[in-house]
PDB file of N, CA and C in Angstrom:
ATOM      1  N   UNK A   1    -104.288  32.891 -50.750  1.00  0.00           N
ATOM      2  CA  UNK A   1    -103.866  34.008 -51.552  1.00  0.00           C
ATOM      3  C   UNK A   1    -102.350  33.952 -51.681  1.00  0.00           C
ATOM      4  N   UNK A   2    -101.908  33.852 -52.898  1.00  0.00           N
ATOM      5  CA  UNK A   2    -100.281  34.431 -53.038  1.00  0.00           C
ATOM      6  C   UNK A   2    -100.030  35.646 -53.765  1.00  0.00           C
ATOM      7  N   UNK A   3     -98.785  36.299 -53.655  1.00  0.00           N
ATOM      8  CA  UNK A   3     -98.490  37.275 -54.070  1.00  0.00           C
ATOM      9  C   UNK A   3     -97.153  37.301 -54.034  1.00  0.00           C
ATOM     10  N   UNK A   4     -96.642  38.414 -55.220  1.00  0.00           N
ATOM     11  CA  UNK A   4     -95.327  39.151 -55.074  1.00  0.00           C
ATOM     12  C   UNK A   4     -95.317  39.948 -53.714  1.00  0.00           C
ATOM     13  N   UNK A   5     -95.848  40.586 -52.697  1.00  0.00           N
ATOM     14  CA  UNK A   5     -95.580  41.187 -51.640  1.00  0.00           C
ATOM     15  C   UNK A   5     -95.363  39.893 -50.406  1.00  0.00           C
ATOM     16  N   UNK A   6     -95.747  38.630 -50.752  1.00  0.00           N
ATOM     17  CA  UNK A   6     -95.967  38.358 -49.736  1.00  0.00           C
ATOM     18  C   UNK A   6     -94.903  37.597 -49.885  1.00  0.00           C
ATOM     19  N   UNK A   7     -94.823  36.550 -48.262  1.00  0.00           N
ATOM     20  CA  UNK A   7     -93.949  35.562 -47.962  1.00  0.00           C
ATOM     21  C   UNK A   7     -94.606  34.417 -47.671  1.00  0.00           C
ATOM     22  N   UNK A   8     -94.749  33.261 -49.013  1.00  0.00           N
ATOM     23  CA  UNK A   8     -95.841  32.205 -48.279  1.00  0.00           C
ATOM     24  C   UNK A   8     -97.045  32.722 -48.823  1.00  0.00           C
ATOM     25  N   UNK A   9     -98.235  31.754 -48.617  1.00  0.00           N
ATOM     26  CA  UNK A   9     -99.616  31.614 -49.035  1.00  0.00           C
ATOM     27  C   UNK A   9    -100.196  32.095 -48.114  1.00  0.00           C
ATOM     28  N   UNK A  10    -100.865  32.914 -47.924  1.00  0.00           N
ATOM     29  CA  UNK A  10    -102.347  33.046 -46.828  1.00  0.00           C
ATOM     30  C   UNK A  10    -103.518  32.481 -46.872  1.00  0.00           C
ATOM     31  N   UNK A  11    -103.984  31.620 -46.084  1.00  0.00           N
ATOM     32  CA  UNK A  11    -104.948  30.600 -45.995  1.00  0.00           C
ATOM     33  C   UNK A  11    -106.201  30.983 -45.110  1.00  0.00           C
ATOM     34  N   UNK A  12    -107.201  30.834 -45.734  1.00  0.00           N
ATOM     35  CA  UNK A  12    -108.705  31.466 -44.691  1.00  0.00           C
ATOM     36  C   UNK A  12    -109.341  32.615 -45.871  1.00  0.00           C
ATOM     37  N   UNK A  13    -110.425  32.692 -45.379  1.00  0.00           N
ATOM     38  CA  UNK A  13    -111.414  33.504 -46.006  1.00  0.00           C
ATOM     39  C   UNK A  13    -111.095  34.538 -44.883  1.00  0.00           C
ATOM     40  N   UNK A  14    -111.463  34.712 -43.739  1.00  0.00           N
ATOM     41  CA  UNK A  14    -110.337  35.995 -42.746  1.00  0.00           C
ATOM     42  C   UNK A  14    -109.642  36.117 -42.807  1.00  0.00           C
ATOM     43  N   UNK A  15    -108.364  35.485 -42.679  1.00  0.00           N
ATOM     44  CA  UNK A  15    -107.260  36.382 -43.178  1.00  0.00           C
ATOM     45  C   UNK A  15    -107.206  36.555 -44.534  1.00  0.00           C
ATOM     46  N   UNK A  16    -107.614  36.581 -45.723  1.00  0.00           N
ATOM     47  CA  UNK A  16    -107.726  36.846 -47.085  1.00  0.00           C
ATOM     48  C   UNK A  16    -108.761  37.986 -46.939  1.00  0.00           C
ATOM     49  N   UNK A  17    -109.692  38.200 -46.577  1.00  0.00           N
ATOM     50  CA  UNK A  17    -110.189  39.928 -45.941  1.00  0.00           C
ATOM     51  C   UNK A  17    -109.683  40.616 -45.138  1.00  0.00           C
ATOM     52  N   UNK A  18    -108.689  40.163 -44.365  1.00  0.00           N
ATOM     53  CA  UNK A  18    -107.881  41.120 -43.155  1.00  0.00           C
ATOM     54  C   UNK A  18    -106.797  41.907 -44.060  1.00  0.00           C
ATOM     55  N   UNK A  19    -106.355  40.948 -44.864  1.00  0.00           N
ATOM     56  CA  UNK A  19    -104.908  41.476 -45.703  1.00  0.00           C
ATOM     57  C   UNK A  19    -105.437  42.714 -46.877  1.00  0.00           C
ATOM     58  N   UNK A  20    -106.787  41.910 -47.082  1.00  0.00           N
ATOM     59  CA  UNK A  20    -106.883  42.934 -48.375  1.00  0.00           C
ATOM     60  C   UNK A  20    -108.084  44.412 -48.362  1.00  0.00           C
ATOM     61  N   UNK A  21    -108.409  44.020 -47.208  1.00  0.00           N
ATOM     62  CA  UNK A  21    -109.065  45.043 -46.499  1.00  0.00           C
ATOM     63  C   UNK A  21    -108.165  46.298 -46.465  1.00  0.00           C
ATOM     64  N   UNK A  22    -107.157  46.175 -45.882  1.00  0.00           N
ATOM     65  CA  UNK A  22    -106.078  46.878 -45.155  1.00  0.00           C
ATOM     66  C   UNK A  22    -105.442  47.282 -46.684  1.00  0.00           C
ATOM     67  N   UNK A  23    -104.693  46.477 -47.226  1.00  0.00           N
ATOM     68  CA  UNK A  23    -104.242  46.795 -48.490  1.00  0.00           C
ATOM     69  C   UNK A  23    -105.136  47.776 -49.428  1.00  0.00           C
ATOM     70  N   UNK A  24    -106.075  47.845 -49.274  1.00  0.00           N
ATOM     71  CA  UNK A  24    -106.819  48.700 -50.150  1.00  0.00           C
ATOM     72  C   UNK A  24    -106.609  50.150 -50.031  1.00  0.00           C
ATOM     73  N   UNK A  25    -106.238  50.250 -48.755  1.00  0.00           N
ATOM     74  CA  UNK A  25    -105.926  51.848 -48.139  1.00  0.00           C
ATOM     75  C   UNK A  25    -104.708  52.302 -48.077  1.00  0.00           C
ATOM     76  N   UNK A  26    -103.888  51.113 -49.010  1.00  0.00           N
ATOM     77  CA  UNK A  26    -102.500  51.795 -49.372  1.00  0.00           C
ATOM     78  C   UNK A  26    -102.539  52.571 -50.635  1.00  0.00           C
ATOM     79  N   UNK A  27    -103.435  51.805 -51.437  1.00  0.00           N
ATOM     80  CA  UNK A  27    -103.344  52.450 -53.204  1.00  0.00           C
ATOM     81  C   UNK A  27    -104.230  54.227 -52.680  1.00  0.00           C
ATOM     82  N   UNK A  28    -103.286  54.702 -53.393  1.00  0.00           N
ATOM     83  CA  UNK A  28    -104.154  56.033 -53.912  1.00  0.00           C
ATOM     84  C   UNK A  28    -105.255  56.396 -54.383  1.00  0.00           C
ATOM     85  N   UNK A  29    -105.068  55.246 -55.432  1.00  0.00           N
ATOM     86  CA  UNK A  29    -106.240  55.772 -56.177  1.00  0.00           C
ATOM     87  C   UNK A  29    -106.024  53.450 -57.002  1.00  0.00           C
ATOM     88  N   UNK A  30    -107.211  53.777 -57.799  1.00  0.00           N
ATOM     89  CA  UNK A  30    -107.256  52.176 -58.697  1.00  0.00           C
ATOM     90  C   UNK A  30    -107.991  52.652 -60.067  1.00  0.00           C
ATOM     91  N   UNK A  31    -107.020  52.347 -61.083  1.00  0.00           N
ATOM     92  CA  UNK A  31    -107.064  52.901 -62.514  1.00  0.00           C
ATOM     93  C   UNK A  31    -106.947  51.580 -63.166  1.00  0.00           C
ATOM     94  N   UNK A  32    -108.342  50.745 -63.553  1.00  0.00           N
ATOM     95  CA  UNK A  32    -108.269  49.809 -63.870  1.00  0.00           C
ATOM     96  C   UNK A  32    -108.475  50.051 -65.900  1.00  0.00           C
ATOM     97  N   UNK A  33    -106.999  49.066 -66.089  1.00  0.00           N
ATOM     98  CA  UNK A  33    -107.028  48.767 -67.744  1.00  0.00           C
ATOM     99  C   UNK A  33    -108.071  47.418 -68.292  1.00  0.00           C
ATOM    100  N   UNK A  34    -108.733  47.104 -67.050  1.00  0.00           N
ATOM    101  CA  UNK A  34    -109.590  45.851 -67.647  1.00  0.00           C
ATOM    102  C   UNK A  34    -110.141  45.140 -66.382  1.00  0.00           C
ATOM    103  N   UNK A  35    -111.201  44.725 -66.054  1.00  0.00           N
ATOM    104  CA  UNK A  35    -111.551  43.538 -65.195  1.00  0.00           C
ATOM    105  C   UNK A  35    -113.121  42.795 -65.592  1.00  0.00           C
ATOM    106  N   UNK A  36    -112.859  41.391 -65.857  1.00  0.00           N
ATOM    107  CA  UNK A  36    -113.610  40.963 -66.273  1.00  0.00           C
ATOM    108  C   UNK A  36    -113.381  39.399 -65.802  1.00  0.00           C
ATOM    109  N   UNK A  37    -114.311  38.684 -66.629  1.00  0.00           N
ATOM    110  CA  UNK A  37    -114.137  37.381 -66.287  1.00  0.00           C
ATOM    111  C   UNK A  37    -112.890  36.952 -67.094  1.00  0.00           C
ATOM    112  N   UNK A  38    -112.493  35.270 -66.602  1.00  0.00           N
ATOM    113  CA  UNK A  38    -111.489  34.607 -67.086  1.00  0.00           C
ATOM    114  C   UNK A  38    -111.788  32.900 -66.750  1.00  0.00           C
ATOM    115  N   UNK A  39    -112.267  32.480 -68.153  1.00  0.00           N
ATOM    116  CA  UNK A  39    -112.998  30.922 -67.935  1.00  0.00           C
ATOM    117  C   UNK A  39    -113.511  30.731 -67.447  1.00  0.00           C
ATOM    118  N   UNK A  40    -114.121  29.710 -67.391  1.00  0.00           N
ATOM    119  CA  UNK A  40    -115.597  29.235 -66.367  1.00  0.00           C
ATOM    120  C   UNK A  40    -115.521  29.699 -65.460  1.00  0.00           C
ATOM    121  N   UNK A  41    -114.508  29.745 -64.115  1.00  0.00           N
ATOM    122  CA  UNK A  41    -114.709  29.890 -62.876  1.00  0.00           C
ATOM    123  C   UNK A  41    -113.386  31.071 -62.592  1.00  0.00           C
ATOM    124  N   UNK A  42    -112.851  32.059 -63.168  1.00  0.00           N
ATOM    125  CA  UNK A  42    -112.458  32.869 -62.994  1.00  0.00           C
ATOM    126  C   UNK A  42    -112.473  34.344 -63.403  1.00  0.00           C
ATOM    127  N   UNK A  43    -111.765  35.159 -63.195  1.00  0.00           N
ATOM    128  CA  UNK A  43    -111.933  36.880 -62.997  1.00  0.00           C
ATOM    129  C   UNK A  43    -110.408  37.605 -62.691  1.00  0.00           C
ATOM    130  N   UNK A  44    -110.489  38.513 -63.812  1.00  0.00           N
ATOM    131  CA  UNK A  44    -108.840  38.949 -63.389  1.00  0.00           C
ATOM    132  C   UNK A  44    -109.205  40.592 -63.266  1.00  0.00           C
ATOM    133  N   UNK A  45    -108.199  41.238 -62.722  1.00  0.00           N
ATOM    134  CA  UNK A  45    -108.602  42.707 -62.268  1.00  0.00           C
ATOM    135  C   UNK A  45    -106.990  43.349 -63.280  1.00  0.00           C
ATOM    136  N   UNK A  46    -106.730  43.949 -63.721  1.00  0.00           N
ATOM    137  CA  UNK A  46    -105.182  44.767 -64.277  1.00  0.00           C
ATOM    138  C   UNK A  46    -105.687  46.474 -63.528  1.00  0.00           C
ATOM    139  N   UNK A  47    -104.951  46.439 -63.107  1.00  0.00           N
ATOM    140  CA  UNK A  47    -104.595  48.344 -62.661  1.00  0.00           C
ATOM    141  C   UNK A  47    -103.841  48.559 -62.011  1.00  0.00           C
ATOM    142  N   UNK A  48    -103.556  49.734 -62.141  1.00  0.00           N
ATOM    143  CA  UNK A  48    -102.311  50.618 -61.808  1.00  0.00           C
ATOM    144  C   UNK A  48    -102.878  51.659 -60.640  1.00  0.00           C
ATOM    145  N   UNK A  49    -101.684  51.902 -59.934  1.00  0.00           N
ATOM    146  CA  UNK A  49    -102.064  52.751 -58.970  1.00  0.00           C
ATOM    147  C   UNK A  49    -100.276  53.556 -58.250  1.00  0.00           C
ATOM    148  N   UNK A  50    -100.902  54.207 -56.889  1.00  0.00           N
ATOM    149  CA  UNK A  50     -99.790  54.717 -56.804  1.00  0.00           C
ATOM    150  C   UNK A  50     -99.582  54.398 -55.049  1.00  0.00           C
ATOM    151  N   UNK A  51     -98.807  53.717 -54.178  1.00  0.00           N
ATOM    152  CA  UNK A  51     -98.373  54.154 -53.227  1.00  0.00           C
ATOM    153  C   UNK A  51     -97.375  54.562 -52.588  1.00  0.00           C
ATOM    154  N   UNK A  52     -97.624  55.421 -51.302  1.00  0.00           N
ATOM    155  CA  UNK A  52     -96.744  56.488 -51.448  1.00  0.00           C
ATOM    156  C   UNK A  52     -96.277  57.728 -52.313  1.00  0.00           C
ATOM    157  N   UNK A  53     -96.934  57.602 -53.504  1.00  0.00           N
ATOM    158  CA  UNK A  53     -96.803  57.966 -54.669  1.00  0.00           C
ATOM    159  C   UNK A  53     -95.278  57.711 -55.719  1.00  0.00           C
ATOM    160  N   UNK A  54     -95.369  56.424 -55.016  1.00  0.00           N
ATOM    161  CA  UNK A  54     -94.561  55.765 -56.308  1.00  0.00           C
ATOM    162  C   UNK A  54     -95.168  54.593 -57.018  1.00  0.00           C
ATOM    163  N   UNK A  55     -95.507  54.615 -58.178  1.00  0.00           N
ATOM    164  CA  UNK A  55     -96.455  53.663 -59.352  1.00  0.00           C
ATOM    165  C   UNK A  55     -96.277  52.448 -59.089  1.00  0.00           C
ATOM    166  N   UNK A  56     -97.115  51.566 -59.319  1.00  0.00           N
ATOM    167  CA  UNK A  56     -97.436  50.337 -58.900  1.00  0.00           C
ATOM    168  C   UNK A  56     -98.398  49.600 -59.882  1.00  0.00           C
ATOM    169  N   UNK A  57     -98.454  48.556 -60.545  1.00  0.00           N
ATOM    170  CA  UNK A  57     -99.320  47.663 -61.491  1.00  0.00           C
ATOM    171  C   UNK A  57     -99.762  46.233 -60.330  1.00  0.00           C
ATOM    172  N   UNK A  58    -100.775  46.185 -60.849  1.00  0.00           N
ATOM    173  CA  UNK A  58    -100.850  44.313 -60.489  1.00  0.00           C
ATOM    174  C   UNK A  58    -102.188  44.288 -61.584  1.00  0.00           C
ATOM    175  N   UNK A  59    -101.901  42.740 -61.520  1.00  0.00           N
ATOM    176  CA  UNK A  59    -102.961  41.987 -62.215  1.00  0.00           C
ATOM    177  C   UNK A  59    -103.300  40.529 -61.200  1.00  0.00           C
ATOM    178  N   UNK A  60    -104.510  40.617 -60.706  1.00  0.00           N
ATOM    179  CA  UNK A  60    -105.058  39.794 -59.902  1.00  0.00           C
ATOM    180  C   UNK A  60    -106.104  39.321 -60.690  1.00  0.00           C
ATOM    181  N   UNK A  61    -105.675  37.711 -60.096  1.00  0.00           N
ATOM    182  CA  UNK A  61    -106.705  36.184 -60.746  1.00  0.00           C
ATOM    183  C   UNK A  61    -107.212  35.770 -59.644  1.00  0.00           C
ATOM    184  N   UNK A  62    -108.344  35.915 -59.872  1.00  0.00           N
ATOM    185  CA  UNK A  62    -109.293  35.388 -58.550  1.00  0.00           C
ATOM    186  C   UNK A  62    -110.031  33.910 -59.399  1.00  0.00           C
ATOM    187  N   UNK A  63    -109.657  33.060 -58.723  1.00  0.00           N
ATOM    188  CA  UNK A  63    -110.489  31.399 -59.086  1.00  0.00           C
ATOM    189  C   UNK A  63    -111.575  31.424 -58.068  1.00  0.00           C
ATOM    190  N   UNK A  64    -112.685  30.663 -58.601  1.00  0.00           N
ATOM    191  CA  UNK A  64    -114.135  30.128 -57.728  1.00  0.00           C
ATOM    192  C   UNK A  64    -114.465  28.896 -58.140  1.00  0.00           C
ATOM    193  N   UNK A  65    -114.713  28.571 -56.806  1.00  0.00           N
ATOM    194  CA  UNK A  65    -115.415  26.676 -56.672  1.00  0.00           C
ATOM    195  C   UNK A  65    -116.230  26.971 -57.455  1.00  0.00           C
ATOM    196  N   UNK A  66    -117.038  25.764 -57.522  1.00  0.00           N
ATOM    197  CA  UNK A  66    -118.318  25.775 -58.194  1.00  0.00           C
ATOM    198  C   UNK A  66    -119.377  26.028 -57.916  1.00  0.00           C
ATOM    199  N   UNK A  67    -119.492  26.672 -56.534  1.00  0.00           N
ATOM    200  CA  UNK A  67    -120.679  27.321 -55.557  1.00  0.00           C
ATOM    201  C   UNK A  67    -120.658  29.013 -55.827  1.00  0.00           C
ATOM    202  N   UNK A  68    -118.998  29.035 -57.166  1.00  0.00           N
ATOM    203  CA  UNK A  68    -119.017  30.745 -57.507  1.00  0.00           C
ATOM    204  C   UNK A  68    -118.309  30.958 -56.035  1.00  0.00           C
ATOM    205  N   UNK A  69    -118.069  30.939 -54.857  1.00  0.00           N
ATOM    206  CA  UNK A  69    -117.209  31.175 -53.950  1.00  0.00           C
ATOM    207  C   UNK A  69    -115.568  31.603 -54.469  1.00  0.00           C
ATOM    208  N   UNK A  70    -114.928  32.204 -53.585  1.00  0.00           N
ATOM    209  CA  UNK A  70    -113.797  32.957 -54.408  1.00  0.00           C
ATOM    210  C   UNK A  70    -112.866  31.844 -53.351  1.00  0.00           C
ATOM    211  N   UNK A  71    -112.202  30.946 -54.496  1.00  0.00           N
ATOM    212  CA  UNK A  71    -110.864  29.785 -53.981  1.00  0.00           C
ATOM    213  C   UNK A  71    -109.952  30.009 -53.720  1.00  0.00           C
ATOM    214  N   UNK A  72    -108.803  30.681 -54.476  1.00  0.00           N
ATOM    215  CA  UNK A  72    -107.671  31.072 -54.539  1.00  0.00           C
ATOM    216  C   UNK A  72    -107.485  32.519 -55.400  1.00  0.00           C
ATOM    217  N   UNK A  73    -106.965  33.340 -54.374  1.00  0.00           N
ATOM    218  CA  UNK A  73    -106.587  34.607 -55.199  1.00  0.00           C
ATOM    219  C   UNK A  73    -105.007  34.628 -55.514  1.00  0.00           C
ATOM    220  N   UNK A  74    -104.315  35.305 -56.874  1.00  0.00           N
ATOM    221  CA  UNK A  74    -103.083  35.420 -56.851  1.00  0.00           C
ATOM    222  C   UNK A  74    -102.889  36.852 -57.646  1.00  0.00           C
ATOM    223  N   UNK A  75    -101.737  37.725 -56.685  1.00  0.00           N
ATOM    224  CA  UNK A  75    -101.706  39.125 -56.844  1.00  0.00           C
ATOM    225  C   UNK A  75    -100.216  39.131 -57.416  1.00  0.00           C
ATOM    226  N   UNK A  76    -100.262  39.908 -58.696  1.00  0.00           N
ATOM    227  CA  UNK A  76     -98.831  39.986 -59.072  1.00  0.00           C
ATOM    228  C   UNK A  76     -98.325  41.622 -59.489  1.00  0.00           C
ATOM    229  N   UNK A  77     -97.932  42.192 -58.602  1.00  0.00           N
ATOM    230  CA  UNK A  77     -97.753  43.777 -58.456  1.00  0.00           C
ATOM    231  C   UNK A  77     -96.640  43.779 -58.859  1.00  0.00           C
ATOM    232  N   UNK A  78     -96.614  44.636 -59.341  1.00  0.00           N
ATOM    233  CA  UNK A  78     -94.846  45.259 -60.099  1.00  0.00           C
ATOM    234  C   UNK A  78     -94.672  46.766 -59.837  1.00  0.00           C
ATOM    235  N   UNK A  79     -93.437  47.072 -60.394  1.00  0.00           N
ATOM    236  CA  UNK A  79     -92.125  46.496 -60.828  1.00  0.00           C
ATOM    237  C   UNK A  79     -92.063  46.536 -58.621  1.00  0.00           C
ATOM    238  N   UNK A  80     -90.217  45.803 -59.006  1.00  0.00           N
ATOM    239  CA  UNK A  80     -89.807  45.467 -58.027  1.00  0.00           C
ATOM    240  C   UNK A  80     -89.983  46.448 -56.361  1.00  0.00           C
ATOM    241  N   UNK A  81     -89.258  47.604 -56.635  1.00  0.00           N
ATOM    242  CA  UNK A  81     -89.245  48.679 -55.749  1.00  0.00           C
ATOM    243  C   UNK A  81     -90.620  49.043 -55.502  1.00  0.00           C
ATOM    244  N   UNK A  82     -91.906  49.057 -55.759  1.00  0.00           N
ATOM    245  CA  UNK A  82     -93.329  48.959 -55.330  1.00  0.00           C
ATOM    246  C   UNK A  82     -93.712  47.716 -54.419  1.00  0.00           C
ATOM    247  N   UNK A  83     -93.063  46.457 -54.760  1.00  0.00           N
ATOM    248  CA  UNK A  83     -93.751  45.702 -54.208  1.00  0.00           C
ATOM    249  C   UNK A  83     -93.188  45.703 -53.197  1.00  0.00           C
ATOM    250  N   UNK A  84     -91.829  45.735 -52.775  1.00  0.00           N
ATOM    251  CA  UNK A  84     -91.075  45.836 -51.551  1.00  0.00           C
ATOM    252  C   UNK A  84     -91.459  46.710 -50.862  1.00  0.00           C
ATOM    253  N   UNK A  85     -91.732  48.262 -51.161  1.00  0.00           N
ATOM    254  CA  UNK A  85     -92.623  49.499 -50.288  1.00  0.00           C
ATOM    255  C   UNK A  85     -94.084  48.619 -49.875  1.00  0.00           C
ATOM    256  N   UNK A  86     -94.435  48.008 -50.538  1.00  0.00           N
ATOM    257  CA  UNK A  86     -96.206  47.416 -50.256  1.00  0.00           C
ATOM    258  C   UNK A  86     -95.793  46.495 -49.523  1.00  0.00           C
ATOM    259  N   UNK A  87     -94.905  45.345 -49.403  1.00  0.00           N
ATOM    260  CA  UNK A  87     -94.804  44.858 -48.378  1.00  0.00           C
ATOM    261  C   UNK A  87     -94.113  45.050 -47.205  1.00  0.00           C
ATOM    262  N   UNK A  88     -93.228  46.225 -46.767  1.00  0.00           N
ATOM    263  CA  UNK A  88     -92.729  46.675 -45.975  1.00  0.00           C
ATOM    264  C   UNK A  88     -94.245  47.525 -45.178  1.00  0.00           C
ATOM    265  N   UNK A  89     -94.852  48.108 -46.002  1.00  0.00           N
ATOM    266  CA  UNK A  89     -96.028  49.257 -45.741  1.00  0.00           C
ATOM    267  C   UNK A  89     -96.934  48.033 -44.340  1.00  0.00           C
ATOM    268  N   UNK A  90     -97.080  46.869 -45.415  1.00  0.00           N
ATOM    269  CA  UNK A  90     -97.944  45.964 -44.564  1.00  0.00           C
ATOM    270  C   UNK A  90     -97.638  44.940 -43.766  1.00  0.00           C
ATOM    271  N   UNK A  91     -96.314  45.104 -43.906  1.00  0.00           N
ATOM    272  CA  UNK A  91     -95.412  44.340 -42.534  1.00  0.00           C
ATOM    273  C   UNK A  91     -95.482  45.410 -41.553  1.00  0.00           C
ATOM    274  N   UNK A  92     -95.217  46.101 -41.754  1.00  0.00           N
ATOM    275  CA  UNK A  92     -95.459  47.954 -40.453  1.00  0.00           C
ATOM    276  C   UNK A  92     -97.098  47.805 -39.694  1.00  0.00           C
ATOM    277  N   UNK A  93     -97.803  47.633 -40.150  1.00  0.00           N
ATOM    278  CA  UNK A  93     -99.249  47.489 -39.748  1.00  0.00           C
ATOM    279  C   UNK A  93     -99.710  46.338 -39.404  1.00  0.00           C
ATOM    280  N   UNK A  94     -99.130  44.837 -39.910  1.00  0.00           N
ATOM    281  CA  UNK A  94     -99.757  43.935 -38.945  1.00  0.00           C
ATOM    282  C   UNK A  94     -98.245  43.778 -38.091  1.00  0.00           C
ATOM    283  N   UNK A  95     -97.062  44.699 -37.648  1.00  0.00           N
ATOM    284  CA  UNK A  95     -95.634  43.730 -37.186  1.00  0.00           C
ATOM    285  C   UNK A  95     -96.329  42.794 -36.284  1.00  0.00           C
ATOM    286  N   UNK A  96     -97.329  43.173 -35.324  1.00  0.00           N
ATOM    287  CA  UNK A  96     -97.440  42.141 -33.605  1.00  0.00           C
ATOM    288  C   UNK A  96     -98.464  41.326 -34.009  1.00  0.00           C
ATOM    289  N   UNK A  97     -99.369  40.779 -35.141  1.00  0.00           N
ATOM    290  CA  UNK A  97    -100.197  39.882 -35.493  1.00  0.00           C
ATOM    291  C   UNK A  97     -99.724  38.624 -35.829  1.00  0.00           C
ATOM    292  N   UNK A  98    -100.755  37.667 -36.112  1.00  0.00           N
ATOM    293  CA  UNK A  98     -99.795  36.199 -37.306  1.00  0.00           C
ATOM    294  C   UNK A  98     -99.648  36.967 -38.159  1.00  0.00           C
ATOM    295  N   UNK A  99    -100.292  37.812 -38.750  1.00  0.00           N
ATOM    296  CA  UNK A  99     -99.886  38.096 -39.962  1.00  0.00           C
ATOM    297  C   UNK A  99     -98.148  38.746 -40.757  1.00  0.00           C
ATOM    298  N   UNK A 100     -98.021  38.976 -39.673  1.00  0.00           N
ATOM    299  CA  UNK A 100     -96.487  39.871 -40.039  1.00  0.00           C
ATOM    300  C   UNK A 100     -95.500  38.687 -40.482  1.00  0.00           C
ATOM    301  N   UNK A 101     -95.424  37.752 -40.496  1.00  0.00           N
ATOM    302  CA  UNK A 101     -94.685  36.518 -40.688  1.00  0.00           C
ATOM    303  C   UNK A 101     -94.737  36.850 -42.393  1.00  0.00           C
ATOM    304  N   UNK A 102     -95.742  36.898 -42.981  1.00  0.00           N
ATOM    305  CA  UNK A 102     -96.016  37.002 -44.412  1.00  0.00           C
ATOM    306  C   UNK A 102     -95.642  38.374 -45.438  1.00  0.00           C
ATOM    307  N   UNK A 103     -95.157  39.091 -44.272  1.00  0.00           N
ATOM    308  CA  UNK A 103     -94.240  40.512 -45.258  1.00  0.00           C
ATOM    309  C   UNK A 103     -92.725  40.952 -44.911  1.00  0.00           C
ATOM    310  N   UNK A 104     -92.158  41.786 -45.893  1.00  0.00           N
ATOM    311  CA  UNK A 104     -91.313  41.783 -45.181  1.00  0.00           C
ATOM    312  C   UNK A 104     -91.045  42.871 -43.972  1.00  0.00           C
ATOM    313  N   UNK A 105     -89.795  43.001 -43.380  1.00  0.00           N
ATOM    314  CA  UNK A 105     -89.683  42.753 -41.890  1.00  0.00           C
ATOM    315  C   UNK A 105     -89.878  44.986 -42.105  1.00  0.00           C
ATOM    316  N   UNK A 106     -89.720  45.494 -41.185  1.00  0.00           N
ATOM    317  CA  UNK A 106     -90.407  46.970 -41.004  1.00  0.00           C
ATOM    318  C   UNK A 106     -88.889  47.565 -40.807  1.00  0.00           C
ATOM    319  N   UNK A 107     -88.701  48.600 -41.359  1.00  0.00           N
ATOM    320  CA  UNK A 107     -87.274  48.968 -41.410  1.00  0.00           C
ATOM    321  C   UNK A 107     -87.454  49.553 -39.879  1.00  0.00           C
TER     322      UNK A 107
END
């Protein structure tokens, strides 16, 4: 998985459910402008949301092997000052895991 919040790729089918598990319970709410497929072996999601209650967009491309398995996800959240709160939010919650390496650091 890559992303604008993150630092680096996250690799694994667990940690790619640990991160986004958790991430889900930052958005407020998910006000999707579209999700559907995208070519043979992909799927994109667009919505807007709010955390903290300051607004937030992404548009996520999820690719699948050819077993339909989900390959590579890539999350692109905007504008700037959201994604830095989302990755500060989720650097705060994993700081003492591997995972904290991949956000930024917890004020």
């Amino acid at each position: 998985m890559e992303g604008a919040v993150l630092n680096g790729i996250v690799r694994g089918a667990d940690a790619v459910r640990t991160l986004l598990a958790y991430a889900r319970t930052l958005y407020e709410y998910q006000d999707f402008a579209f999700a559907g497929a995208y070519g043979d072996n992909g799927y994109i999601e667009d919505y807007s949301s709010h955390i903290q209650s300051q607004p937030v967009g992404n548009i996520a491309v999820i690719y699948r092997n050819d077993q339909g398995k989900t390959q590579h996800v890539v999350m692109n959240h905007r504008p700037l000052p959201a994604v830095l709160l989302f990755s500060r939010l989720m650097g705060e919650h994993f700081k003492d895991t591997p995972y904290a390496e991949f956000f930024a650091a917890p004020e």
